[in-house]
C-alpha atoms as a PDB file:
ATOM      1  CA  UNK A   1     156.428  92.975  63.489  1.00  0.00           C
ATOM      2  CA  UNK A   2     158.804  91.947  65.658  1.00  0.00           C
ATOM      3  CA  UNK A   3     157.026  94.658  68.689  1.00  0.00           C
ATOM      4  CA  UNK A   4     154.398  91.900  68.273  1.00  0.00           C
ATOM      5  CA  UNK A   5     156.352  88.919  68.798  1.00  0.00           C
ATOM      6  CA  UNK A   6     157.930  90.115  71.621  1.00  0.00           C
ATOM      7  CA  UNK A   7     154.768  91.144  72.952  1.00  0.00           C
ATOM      8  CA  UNK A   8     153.606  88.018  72.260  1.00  0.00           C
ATOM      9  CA  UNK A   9     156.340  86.170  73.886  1.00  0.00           C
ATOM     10  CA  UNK A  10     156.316  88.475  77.182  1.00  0.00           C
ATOM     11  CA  UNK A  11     152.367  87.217  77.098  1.00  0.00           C
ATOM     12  CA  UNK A  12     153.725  83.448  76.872  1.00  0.00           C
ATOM     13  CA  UNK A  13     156.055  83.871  79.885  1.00  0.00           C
ATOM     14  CA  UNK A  14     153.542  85.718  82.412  1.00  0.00           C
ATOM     15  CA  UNK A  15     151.255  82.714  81.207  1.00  0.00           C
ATOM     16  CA  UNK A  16     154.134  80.585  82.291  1.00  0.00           C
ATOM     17  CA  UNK A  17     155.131  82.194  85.497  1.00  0.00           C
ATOM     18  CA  UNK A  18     151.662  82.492  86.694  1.00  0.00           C
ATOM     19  CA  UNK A  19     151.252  78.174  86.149  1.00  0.00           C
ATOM     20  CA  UNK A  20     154.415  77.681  87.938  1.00  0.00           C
ATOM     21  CA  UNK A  21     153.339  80.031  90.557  1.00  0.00           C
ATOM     22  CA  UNK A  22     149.857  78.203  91.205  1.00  0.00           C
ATOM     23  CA  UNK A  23     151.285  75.066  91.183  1.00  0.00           C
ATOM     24  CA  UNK A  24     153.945  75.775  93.546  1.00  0.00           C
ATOM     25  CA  UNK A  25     151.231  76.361  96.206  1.00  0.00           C
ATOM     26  CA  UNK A  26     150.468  72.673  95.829  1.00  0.00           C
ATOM     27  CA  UNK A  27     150.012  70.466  99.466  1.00  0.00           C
ATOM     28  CA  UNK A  28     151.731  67.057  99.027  1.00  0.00           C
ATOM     29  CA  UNK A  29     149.915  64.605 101.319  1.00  0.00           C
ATOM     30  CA  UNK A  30     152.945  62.720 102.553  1.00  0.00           C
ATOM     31  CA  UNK A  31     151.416  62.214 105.867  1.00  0.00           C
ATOM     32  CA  UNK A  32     148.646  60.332 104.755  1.00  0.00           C
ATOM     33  CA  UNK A  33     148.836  56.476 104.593  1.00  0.00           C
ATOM     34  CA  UNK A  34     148.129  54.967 100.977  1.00  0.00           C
ATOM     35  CA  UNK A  35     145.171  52.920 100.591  1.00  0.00           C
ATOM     36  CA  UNK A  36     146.469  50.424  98.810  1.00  0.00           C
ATOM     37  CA  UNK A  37     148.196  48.078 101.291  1.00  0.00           C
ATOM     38  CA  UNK A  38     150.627  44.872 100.323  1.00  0.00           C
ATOM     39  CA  UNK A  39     149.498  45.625  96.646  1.00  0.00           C
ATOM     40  CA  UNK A  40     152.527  43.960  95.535  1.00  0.00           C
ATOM     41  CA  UNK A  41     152.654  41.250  97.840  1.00  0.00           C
ATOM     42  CA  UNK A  42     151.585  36.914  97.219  1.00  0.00           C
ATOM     43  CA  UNK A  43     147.993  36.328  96.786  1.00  0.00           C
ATOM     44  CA  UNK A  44     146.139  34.977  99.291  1.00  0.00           C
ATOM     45  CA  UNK A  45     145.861  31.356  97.791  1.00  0.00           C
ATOM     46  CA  UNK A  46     147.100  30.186  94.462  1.00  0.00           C
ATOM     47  CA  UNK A  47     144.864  30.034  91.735  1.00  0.00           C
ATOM     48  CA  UNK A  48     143.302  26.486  90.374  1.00  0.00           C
ATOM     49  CA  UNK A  49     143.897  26.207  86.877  1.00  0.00           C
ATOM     50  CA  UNK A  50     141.346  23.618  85.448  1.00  0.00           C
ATOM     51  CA  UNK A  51     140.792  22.119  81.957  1.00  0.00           C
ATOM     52  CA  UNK A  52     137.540  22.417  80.546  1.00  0.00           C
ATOM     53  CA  UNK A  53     135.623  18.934  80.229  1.00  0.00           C
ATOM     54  CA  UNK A  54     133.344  18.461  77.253  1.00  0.00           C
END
């Protein structure tokens, strides 16, 4: 029993090493300009709040 849950673990980490592996090989796109610009920034115009008549 416990050839099997070693085995089984040994299959968890290859699993897990093979992930990391393929994710390391990632290409961060720092370079590139966001398309969001002044997202945070004032609105344009403030907004007209108006009470409803009738």
């Amino acid at each position: 029993m416990t050839d099997s849950i070693e085995d089984t673990k040994q299959k968890f980490r290859e699993a897990l090493d093979r992930k990391n592996h393929h994710d390391s090989h990632a290409v961060d796109h720092k370079d590139a300009e966001s398309k969001a610009h002044d997202a945070h920034g004032p609105a344009d115009h403030k907004r007209d709040f108006r009470r409803k008549t009738g």
